[in-house]
PDB file of N, CA and C in Angstrom:
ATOM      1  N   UNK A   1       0.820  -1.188   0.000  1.00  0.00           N
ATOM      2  CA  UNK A   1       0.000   0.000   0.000  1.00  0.00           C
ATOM      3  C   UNK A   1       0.868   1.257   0.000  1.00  0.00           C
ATOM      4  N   UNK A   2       2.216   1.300   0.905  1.00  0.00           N
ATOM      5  CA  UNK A   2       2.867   2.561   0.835  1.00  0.00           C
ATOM      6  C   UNK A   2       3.643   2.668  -0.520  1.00  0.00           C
ATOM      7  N   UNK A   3       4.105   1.734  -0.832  1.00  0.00           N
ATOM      8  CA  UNK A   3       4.317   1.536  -2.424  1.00  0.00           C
ATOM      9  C   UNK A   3       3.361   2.327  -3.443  1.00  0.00           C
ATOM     10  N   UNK A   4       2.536   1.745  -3.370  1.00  0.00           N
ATOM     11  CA  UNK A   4       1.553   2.531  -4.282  1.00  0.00           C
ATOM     12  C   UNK A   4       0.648   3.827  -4.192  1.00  0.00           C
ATOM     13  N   UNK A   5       0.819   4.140  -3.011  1.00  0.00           N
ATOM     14  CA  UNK A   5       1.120   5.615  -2.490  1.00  0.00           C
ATOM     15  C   UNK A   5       2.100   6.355  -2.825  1.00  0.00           C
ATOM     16  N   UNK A   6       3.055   5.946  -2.888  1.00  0.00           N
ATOM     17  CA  UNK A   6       4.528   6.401  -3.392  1.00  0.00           C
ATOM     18  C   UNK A   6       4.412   6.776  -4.817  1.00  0.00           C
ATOM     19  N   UNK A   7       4.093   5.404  -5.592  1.00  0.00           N
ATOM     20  CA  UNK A   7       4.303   5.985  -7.402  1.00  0.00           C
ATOM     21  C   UNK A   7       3.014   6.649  -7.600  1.00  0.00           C
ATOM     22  N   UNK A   8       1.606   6.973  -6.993  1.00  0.00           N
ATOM     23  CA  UNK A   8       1.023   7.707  -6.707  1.00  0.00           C
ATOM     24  C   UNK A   8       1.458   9.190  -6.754  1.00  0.00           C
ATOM     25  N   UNK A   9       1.974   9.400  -5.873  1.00  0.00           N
ATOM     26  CA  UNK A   9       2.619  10.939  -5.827  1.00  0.00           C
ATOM     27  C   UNK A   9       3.444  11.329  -6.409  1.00  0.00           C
ATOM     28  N   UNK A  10       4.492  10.225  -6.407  1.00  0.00           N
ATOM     29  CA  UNK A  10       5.706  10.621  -7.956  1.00  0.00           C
ATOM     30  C   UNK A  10       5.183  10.789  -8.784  1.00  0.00           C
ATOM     31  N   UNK A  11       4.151   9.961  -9.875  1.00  0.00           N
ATOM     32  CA  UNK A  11       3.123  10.215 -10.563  1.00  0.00           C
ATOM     33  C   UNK A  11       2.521  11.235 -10.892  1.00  0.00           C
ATOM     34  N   UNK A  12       2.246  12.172  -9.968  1.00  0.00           N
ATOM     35  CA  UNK A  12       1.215  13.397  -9.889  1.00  0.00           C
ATOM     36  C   UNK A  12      -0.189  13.082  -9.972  1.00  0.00           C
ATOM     37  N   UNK A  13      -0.185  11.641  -9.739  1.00  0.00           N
ATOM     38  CA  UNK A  13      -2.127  11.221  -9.664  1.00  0.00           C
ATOM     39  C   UNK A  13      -2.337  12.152  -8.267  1.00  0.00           C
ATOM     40  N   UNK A  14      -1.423  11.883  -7.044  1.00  0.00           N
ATOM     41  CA  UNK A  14      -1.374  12.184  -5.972  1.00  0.00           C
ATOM     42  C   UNK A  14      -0.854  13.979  -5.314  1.00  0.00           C
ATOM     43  N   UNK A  15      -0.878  14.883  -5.245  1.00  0.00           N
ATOM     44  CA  UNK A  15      -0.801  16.324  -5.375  1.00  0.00           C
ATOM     45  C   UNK A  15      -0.634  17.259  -3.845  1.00  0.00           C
ATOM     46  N   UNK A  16      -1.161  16.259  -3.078  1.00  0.00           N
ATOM     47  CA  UNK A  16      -1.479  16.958  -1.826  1.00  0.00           C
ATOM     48  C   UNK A  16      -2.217  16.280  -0.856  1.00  0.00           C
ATOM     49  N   UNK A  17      -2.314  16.706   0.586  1.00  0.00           N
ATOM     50  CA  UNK A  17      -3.173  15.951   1.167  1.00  0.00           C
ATOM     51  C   UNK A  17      -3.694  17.615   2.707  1.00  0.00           C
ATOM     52  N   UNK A  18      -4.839  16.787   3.129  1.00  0.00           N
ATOM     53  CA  UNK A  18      -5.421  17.734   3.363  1.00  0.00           C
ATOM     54  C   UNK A  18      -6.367  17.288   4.780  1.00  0.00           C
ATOM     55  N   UNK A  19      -6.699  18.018   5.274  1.00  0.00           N
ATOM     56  CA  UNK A  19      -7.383  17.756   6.876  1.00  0.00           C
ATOM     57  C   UNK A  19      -9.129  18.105   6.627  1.00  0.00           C
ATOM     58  N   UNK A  20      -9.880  17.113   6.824  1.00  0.00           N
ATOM     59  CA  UNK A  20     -11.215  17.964   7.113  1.00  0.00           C
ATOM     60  C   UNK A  20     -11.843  17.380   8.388  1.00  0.00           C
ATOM     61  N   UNK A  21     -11.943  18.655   9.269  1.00  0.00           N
ATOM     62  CA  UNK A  21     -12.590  18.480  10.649  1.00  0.00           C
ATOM     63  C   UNK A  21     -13.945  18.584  10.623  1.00  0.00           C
ATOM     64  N   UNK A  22     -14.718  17.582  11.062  1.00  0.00           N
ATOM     65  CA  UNK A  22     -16.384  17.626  11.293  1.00  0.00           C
ATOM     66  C   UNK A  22     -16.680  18.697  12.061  1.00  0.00           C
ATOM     67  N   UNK A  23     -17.399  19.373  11.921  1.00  0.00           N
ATOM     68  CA  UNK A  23     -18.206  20.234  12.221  1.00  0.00           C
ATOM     69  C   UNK A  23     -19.219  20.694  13.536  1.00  0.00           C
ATOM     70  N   UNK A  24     -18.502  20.737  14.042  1.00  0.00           N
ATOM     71  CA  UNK A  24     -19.499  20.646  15.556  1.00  0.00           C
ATOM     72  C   UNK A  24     -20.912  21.101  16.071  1.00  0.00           C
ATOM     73  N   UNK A  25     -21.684  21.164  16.411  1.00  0.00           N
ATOM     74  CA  UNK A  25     -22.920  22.183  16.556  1.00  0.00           C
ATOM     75  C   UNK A  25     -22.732  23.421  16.907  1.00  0.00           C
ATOM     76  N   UNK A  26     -23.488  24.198  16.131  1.00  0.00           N
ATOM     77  CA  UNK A  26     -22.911  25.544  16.310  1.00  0.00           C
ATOM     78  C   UNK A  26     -22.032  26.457  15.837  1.00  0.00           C
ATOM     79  N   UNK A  27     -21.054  25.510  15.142  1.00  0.00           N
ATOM     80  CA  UNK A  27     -19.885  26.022  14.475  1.00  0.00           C
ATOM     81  C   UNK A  27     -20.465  25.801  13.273  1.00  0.00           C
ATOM     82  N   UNK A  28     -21.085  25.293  12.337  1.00  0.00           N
ATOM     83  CA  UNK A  28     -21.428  25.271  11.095  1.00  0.00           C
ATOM     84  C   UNK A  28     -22.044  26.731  10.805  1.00  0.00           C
ATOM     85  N   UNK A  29     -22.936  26.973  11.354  1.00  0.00           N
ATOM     86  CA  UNK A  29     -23.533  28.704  10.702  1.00  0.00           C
ATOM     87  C   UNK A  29     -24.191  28.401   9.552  1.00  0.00           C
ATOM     88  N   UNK A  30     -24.535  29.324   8.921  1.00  0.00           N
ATOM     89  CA  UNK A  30     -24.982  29.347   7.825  1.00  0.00           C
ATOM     90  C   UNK A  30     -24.452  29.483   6.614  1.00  0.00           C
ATOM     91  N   UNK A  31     -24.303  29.167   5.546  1.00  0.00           N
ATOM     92  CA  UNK A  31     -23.781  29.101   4.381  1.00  0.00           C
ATOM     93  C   UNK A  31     -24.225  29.491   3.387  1.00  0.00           C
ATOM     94  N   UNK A  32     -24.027  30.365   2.549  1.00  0.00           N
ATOM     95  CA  UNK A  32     -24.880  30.704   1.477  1.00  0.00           C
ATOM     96  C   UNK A  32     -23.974  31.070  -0.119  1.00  0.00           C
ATOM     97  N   UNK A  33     -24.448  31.109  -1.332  1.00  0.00           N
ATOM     98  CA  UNK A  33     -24.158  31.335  -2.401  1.00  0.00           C
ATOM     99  C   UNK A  33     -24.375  32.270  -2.832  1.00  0.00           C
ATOM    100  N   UNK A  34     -23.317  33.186  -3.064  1.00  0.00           N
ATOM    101  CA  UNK A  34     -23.792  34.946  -3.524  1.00  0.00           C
ATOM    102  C   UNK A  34     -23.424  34.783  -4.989  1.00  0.00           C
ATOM    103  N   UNK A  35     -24.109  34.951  -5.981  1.00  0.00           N
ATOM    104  CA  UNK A  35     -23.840  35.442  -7.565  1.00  0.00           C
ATOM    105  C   UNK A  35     -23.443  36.576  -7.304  1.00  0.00           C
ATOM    106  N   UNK A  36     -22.721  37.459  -7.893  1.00  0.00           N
ATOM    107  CA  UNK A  36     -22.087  39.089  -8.226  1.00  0.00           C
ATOM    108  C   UNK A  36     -22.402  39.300  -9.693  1.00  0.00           C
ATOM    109  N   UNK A  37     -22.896  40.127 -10.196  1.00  0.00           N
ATOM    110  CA  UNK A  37     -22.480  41.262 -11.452  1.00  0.00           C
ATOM    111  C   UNK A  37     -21.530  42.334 -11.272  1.00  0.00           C
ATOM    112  N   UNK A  38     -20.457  42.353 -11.702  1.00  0.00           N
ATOM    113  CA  UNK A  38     -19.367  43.752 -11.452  1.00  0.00           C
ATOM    114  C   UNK A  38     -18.866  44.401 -12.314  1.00  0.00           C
ATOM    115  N   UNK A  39     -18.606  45.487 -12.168  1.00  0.00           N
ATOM    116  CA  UNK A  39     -18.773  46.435 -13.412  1.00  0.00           C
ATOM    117  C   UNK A  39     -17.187  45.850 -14.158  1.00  0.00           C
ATOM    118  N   UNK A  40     -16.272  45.440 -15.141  1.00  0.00           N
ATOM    119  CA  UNK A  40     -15.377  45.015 -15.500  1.00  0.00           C
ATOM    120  C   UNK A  40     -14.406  46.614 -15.160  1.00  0.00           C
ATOM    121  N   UNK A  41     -14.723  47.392 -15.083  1.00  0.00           N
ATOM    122  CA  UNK A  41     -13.705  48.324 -14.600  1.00  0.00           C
ATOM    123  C   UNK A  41     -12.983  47.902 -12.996  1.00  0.00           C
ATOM    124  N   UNK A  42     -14.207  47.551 -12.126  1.00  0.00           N
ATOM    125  CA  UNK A  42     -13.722  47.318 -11.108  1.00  0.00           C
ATOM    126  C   UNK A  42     -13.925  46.207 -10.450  1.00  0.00           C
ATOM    127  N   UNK A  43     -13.766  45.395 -11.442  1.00  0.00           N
ATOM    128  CA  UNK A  43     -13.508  43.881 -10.758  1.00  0.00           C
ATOM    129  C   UNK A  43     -12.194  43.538  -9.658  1.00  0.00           C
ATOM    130  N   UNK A  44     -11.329  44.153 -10.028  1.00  0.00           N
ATOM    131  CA  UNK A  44      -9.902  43.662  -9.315  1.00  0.00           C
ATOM    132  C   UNK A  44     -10.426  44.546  -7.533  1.00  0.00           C
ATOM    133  N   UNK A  45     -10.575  45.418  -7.682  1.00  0.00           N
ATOM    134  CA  UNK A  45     -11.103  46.208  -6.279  1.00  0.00           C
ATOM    135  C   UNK A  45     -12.454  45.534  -5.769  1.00  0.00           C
ATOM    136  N   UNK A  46     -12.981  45.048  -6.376  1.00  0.00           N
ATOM    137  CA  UNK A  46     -14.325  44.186  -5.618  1.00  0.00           C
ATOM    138  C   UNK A  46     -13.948  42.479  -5.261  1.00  0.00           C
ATOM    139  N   UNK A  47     -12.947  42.143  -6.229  1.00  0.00           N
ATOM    140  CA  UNK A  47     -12.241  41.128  -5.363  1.00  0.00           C
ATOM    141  C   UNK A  47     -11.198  41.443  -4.153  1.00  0.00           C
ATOM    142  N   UNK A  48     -10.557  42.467  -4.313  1.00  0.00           N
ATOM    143  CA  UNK A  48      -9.574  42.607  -3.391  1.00  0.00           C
ATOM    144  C   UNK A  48     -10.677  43.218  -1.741  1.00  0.00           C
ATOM    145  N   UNK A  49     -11.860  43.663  -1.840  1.00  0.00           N
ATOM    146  CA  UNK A  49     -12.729  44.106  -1.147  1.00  0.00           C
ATOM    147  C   UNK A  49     -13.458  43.256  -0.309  1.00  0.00           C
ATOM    148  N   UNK A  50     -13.974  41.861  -1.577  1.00  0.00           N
ATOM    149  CA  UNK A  50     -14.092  40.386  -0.975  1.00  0.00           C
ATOM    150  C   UNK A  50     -13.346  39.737  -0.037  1.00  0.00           C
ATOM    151  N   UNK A  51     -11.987  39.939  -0.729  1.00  0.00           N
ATOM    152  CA  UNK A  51     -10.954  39.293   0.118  1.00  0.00           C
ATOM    153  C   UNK A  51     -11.180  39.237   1.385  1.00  0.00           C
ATOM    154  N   UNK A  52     -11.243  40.656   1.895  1.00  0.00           N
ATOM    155  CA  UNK A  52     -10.781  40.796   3.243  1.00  0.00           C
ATOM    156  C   UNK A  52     -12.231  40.708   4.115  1.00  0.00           C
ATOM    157  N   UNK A  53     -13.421  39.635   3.829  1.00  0.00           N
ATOM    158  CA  UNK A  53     -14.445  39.832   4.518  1.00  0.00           C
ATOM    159  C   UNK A  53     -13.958  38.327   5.049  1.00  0.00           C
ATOM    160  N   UNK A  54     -13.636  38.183   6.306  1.00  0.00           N
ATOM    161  CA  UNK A  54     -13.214  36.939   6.820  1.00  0.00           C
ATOM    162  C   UNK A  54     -14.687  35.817   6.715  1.00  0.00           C
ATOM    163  N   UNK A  55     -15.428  35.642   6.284  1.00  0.00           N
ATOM    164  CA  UNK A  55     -16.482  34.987   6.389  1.00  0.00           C
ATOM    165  C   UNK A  55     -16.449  34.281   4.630  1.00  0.00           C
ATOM    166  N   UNK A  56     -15.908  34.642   4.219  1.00  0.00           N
ATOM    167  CA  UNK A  56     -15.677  34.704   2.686  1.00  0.00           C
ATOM    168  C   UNK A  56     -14.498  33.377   2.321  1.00  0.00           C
ATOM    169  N   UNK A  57     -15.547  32.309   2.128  1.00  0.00           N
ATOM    170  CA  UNK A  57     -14.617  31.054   2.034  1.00  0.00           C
ATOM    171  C   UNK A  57     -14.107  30.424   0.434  1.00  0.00           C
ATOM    172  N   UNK A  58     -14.628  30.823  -0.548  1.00  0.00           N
ATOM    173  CA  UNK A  58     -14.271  30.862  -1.530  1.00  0.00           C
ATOM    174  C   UNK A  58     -14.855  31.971  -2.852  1.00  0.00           C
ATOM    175  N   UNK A  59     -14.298  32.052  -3.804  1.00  0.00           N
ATOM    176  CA  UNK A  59     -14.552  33.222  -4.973  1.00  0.00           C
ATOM    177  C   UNK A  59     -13.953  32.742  -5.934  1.00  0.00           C
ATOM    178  N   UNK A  60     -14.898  32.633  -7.125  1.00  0.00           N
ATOM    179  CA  UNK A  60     -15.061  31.651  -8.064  1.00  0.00           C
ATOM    180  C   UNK A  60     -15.336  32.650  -9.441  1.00  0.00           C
ATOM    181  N   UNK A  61     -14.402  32.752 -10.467  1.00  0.00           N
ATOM    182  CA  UNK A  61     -15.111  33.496 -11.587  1.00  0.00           C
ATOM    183  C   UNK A  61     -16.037  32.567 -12.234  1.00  0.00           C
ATOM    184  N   UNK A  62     -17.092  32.823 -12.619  1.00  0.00           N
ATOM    185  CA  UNK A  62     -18.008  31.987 -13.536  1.00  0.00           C
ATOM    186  C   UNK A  62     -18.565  32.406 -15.332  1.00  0.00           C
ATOM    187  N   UNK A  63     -18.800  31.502 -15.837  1.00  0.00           N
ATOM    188  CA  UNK A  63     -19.718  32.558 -16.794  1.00  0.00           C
ATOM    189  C   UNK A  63     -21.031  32.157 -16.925  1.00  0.00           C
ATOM    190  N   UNK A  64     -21.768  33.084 -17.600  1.00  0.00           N
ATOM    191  CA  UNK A  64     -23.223  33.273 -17.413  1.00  0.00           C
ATOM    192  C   UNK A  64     -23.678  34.905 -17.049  1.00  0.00           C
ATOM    193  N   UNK A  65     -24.770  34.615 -16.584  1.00  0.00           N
ATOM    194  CA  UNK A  65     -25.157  36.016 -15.957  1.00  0.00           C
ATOM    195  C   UNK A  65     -24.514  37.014 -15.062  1.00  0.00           C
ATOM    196  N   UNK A  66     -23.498  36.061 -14.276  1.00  0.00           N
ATOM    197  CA  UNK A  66     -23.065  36.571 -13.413  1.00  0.00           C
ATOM    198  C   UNK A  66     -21.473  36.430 -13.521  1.00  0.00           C
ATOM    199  N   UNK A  67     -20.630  37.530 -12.840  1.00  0.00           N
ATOM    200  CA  UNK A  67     -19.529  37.626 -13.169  1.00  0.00           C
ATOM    201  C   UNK A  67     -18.317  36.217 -12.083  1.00  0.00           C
ATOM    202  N   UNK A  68     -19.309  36.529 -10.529  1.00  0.00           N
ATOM    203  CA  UNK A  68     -18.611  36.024  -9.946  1.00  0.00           C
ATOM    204  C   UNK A  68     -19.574  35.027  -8.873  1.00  0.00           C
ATOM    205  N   UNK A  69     -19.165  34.067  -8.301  1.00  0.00           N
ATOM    206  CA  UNK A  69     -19.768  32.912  -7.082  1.00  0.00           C
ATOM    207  C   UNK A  69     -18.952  33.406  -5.907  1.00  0.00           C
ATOM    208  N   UNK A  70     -19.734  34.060  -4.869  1.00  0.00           N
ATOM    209  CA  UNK A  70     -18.725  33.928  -3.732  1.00  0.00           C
ATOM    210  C   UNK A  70     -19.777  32.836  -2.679  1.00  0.00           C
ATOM    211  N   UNK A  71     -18.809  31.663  -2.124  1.00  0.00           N
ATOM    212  CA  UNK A  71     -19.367  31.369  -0.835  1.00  0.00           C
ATOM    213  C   UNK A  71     -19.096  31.906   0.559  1.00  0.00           C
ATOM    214  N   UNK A  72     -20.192  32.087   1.214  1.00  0.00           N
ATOM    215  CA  UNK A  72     -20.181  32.765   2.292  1.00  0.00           C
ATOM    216  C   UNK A  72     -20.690  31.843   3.510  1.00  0.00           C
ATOM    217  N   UNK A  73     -19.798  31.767   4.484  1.00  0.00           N
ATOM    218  CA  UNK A  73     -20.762  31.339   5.887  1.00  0.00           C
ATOM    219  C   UNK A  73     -20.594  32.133   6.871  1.00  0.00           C
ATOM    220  N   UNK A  74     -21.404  32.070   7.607  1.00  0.00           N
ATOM    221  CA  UNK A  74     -21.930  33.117   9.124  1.00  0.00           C
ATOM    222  C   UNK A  74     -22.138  32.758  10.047  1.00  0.00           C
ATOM    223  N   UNK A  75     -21.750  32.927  11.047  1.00  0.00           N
ATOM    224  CA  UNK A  75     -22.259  32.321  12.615  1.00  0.00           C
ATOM    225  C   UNK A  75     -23.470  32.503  12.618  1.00  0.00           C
ATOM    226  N   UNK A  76     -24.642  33.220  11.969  1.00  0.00           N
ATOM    227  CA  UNK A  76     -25.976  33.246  11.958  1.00  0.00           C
ATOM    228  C   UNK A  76     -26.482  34.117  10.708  1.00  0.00           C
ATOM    229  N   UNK A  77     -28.157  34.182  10.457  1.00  0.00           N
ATOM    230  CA  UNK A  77     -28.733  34.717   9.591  1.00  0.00           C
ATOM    231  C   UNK A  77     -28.739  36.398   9.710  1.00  0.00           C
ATOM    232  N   UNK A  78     -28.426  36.922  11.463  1.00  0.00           N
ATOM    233  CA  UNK A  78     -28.079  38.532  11.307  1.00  0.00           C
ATOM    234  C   UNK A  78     -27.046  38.418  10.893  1.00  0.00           C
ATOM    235  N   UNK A  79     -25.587  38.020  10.774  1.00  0.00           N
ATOM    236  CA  UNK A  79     -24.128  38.353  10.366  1.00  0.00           C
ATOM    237  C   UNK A  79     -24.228  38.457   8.280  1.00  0.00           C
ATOM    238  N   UNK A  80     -25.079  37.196   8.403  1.00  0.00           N
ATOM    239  CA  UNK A  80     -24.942  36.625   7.037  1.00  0.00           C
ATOM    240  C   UNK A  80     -26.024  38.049   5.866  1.00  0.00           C
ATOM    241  N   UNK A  81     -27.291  38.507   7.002  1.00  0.00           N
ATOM    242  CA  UNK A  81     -27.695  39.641   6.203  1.00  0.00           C
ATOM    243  C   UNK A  81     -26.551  40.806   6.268  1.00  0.00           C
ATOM    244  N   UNK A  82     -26.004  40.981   7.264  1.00  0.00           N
ATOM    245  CA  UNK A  82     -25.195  42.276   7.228  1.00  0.00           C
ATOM    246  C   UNK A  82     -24.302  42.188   6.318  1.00  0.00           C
ATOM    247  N   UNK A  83     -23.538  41.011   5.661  1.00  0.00           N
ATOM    248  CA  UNK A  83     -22.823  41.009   4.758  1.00  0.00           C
ATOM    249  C   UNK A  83     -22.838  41.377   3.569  1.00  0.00           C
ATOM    250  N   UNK A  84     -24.498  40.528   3.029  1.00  0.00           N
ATOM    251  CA  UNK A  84     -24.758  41.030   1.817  1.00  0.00           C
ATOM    252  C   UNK A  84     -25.610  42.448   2.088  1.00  0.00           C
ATOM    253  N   UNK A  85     -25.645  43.280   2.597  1.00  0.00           N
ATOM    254  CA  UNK A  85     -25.883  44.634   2.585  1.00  0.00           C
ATOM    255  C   UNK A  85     -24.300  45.524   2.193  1.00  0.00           C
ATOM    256  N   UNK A  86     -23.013  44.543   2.841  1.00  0.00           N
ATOM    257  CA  UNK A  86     -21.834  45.227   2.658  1.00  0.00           C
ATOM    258  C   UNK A  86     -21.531  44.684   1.527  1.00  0.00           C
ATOM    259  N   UNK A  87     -21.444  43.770   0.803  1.00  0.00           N
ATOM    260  CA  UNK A  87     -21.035  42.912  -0.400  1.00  0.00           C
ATOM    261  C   UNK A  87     -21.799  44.433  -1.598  1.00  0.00           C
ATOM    262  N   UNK A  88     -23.408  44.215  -1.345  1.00  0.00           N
ATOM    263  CA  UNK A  88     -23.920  45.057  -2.155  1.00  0.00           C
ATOM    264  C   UNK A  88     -23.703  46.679  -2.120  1.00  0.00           C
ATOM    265  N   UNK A  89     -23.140  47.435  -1.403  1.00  0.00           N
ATOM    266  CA  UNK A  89     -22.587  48.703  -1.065  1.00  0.00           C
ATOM    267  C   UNK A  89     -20.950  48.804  -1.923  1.00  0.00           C
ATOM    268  N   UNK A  90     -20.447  47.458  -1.666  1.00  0.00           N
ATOM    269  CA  UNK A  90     -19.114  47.671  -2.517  1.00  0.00           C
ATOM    270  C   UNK A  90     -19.331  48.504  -4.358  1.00  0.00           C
ATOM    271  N   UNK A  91     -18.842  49.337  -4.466  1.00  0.00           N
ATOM    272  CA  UNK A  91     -18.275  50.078  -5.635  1.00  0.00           C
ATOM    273  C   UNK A  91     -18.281  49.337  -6.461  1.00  0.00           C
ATOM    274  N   UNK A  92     -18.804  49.277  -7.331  1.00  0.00           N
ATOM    275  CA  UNK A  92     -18.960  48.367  -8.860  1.00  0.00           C
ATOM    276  C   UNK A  92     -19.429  46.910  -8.808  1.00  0.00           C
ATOM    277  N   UNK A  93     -20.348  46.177  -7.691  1.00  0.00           N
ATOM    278  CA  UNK A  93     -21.035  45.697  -7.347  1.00  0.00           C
ATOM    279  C   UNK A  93     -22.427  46.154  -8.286  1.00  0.00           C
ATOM    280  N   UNK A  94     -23.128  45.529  -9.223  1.00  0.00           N
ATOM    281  CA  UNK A  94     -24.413  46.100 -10.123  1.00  0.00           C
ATOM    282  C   UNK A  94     -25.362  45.532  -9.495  1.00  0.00           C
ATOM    283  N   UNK A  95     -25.084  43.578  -8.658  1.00  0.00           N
ATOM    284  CA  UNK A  95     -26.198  43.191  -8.570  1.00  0.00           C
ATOM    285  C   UNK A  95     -26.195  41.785  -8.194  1.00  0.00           C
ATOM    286  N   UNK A  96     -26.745  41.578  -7.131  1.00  0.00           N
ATOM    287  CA  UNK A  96     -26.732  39.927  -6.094  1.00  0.00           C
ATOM    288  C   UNK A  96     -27.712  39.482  -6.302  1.00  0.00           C
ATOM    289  N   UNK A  97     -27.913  37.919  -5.927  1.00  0.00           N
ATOM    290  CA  UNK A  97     -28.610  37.061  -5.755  1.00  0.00           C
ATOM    291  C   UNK A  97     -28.113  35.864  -4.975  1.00  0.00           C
ATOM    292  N   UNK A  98     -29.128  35.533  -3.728  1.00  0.00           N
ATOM    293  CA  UNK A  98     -28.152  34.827  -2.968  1.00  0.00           C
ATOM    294  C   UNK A  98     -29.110  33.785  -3.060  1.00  0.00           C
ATOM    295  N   UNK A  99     -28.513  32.352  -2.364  1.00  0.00           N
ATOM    296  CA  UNK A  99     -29.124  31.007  -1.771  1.00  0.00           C
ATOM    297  C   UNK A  99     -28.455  30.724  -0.427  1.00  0.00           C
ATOM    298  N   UNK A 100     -28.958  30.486   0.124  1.00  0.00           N
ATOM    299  CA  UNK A 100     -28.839  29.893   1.778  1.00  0.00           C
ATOM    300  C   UNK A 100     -29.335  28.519   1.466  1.00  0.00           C
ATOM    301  N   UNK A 101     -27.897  28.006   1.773  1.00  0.00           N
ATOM    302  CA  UNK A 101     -27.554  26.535   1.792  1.00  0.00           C
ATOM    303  C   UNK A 101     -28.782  25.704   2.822  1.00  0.00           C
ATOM    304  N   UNK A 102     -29.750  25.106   2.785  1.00  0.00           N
ATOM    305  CA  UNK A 102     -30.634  24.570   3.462  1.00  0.00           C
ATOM    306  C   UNK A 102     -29.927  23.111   3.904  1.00  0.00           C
ATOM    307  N   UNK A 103     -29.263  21.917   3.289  1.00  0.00           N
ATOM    308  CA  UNK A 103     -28.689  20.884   3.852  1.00  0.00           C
ATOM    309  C   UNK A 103     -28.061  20.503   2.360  1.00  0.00           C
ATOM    310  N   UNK A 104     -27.066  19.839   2.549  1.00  0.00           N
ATOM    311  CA  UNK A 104     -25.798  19.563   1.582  1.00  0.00           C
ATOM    312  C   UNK A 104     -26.749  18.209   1.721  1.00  0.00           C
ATOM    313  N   UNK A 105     -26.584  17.842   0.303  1.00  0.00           N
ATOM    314  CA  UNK A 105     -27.231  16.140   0.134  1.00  0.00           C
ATOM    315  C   UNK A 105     -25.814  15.214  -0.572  1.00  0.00           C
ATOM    316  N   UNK A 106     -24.870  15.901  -0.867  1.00  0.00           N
ATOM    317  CA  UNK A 106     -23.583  14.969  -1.674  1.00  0.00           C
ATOM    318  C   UNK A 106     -22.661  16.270  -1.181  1.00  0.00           C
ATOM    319  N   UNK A 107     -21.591  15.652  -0.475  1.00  0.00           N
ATOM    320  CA  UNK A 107     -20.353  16.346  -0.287  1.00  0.00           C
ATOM    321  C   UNK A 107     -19.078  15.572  -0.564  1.00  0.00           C
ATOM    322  N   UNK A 108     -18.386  15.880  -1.690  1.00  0.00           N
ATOM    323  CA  UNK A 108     -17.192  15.061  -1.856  1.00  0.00           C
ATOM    324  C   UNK A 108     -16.298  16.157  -2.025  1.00  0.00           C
ATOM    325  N   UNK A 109     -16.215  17.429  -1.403  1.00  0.00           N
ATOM    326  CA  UNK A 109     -15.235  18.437  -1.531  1.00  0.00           C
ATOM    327  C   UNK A 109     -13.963  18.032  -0.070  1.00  0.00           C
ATOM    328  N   UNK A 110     -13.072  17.994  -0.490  1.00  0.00           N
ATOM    329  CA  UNK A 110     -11.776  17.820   1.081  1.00  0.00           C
ATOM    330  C   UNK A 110     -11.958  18.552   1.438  1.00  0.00           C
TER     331      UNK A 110
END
């Protein structure tokens, strides 16, 4: 088995390895999916603006309607509204649409 773990990673089938801690009660929060429209002038300042909202677990360019996917989680549904009131106030921000994650039915993300 460590053998084939080995030519595994020499390989590059193998890339990395990674920790995921279960989730305790309470600590999960809420989770939600923000779409963005942003004006292409100021995309780089509405990501760099994203950046720094510590609740802000990933940012995803997409195409379609929307320019960008940010996921968001919150210790609750007041933190998680106050955000997207600040998300939508950001400067070249045109236009949100969110989903609040109700229960994950397939999770195969590490």
């Amino acid at each position: 088995m460590v053998a084939r773990i080995a030519r595994l990673e020499s390989g590059g089938a193998i890339v990395g390895y990674t920790v995921r801690l279960a989730a305790t009660e309470g600590e999960q929060g809420v989770q939600a999916f923000v779409n963005l429209a942003v004006s292409p002038k100021a995309a780089r300042a509405v990501i760099e603006r994203l950046s720094l909202l510590p609740e802000l677990r990933q940012l995803a360019a997409v195409s379609g309607e929307f320019d960008y996917l940010a996921v968001l989680r919150a210790p609750n549904t007041q933190r998680l509204d106050a955000l997207l009131d600040e998300i939508g106030e950001i400067d070249g921000v045109l236009s949100t649409t969110t989903s609040v994650l109700l229960a994950m039915r397939v999770d195969r993300v590490a």
